[in-house]
Protein backbone atom coordinates (compact mmCIF):
# COMPACT_ATOMS: atom_id res chain seq x y z
CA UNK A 1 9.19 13.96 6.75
CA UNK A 2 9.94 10.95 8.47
CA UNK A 3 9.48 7.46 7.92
CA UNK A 4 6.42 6.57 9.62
CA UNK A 5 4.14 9.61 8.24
CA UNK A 6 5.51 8.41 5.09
CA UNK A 7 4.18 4.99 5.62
CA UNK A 8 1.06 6.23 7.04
CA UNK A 9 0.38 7.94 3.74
CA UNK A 10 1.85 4.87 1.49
CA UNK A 11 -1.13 3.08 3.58
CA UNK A 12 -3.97 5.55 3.17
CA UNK A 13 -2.91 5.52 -1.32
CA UNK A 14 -3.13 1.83 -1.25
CA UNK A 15 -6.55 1.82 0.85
CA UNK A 16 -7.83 4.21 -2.07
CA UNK A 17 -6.55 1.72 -4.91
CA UNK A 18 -8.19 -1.03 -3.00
CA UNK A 19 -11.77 1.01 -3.62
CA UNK A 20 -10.74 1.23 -7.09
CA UNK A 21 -9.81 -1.89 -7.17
CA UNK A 22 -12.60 -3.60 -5.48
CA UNK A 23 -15.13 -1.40 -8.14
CA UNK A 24 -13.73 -3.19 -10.81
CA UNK A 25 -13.93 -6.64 -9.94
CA UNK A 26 -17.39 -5.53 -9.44
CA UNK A 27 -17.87 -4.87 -12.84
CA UNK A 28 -16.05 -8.41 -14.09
CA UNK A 29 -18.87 -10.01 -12.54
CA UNK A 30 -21.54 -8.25 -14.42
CA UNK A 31 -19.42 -7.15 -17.58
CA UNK A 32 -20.20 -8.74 -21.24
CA UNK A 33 -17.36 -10.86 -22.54
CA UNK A 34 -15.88 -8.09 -24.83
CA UNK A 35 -14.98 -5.95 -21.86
CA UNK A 36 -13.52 -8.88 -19.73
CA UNK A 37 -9.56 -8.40 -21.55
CA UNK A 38 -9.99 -4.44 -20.68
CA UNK A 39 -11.15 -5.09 -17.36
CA UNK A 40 -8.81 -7.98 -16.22
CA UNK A 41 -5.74 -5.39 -17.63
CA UNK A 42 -7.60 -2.99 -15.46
CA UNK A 43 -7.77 -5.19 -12.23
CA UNK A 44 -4.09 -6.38 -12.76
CA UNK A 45 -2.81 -3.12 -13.12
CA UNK A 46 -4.28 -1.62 -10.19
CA UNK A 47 -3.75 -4.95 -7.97
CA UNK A 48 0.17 -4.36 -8.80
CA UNK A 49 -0.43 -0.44 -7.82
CA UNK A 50 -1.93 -1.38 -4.61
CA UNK A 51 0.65 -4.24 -3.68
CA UNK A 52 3.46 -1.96 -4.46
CA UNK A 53 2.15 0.70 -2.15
CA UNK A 54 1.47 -2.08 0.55
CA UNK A 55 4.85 -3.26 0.85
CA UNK A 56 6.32 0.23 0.52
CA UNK A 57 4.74 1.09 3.45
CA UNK A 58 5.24 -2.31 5.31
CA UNK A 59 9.06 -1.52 4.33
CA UNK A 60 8.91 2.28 5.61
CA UNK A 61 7.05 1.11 8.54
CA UNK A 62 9.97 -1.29 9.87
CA UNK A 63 12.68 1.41 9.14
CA UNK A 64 10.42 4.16 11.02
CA UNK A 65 10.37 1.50 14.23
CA UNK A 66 14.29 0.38 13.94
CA UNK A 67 15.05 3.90 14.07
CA UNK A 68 12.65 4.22 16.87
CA UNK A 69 14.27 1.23 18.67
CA UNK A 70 17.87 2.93 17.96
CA UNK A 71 17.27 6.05 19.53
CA UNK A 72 15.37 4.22 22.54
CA UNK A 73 18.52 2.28 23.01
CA UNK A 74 20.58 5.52 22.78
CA UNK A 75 18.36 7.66 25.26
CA UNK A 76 18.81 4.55 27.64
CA UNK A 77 22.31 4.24 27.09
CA UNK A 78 22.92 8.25 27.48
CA UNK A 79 20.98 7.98 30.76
């Protein structure tokens, strides 16, 4: 598998937790007070899922077009 189907996936996971996410924030709004500690853990948790998938695929993206760019250079170079 290579780097940019890799980030393509890492993007499509953190567009799910984002749902999830979203859902509960919903919920804060409309929650009683003695659910607001379980729900903020909630949100927090899943906001650090979803920014850790984010950046993993930002990351994977950039290596998947610098690889791109090397072989470019090396196909024009060969030629």
């Amino acid at each position: 598998m290579d780097y940019f189907t890799m980030s393509k996936e890492y993007f499509q996971d953190a567009k799910k937790i984002l749902k999830i996410l979203r859902k509960y924030e919903a919920k804060l709004k409309s929650s009683k007070k003695e659910n607001l500690e379980k729900l903020n853990s909630k949100i927090a948790s899943y906001r650090y899922i979803y920014y850790d998938l984010l950046n993993t695929a930002k990351l994977l993206e950039k290596r998947a077009k610098k690889i791109q760019a090397k072989e470019n250079k090396e196909n024009r170079d060969a030629a």
